[in-house]
Protein backbone atom coordinates (compact mmCIF):
# COMPACT_ATOMS: atom_id res chain seq x y z
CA UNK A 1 57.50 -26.94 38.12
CA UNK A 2 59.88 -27.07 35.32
CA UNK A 3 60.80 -23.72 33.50
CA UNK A 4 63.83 -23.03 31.34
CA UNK A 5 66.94 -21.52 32.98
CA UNK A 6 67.81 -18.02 32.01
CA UNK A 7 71.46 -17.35 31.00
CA UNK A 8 71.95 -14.93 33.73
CA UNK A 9 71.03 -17.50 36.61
CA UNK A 10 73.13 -20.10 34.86
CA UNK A 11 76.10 -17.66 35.44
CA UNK A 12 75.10 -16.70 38.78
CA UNK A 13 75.04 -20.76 39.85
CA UNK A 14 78.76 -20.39 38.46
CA UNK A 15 80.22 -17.58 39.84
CA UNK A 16 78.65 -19.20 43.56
CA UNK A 17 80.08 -22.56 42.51
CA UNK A 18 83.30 -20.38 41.61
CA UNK A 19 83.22 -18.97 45.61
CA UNK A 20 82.37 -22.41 47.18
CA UNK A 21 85.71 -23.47 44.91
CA UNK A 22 87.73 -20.25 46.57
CA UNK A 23 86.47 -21.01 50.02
CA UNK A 24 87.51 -25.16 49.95
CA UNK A 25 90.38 -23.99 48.78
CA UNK A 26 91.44 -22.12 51.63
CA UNK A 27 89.42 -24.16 54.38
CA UNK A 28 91.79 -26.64 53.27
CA UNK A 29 94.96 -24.66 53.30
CA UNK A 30 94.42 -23.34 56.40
CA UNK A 31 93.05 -26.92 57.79
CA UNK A 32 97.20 -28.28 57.11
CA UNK A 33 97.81 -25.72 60.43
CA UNK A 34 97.41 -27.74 63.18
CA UNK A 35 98.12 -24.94 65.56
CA UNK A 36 95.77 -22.87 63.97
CA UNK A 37 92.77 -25.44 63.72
CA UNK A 38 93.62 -25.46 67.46
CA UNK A 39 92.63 -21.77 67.82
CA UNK A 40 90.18 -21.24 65.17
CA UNK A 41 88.84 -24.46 64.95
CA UNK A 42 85.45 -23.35 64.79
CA UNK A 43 85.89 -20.71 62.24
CA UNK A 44 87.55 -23.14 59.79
CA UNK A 45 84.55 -25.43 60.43
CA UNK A 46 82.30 -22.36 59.39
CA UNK A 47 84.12 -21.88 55.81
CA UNK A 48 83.04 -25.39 54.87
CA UNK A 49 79.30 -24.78 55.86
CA UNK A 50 79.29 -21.79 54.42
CA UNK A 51 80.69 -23.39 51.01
CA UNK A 52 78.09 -26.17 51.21
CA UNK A 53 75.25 -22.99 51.45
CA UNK A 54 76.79 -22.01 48.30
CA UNK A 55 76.65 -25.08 46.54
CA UNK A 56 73.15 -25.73 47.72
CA UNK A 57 71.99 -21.93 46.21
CA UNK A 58 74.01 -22.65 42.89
CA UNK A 59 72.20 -25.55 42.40
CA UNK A 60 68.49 -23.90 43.39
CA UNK A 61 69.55 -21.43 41.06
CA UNK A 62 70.52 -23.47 37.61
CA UNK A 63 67.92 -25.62 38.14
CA UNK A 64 65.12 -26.27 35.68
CA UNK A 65 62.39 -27.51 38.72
CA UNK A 66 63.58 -25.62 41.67
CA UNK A 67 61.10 -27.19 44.28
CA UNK A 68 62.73 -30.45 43.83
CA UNK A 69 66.12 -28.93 44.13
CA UNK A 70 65.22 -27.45 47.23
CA UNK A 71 64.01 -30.25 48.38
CA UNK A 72 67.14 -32.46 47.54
CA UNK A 73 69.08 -30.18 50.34
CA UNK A 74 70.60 -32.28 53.17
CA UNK A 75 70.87 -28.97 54.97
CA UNK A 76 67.83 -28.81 57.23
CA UNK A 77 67.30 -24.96 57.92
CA UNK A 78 68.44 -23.45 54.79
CA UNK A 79 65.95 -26.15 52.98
CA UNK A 80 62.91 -24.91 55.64
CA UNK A 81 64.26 -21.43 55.05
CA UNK A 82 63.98 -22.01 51.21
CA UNK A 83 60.91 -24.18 51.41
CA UNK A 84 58.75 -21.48 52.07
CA UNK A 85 59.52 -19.38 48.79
């Protein structure tokens, strides 16, 4: 289903692209620690799935035919969880 893409969701998919930015950003800063990746490893690893949710949602968001964007996400349980809608 195609529709046109309001102005407000266009700015939403940017200000979530703009977060997913913020959060690389510092999973990558704080990646350089070695001791740190050590401790947190996990948590670090959760920053860059969480960022990949975000770019996923921008992208459901700005699109113009939003089944086939959900479908095009290589996450598998946020695309089921979005499937359904």
């Amino acid at each position: 289903m195609n529709r046109s893409v309001p102005e407000i969701e266009r700015l939403l998919a940017a200000e979530l692209d703009h977060a997913r930015d913020m959060l690389v950003m510092m999973g990558d800063e704080l990646a350089l620690d070695e001791e740190l990746v050590a401790e947190h490893g996990l948590a670090i690893q959760a920053i860059d799935i969480v960022g990949q949710m975000l770019g996923h949602i921008a992208n459901v968001v700005r699109a113009e035919d939003r089944d086939t964007a959900v479908d095009r996400i290589g996450m598998c349980e946020l695309r089921a969880k979005l499937g359904g809608a």
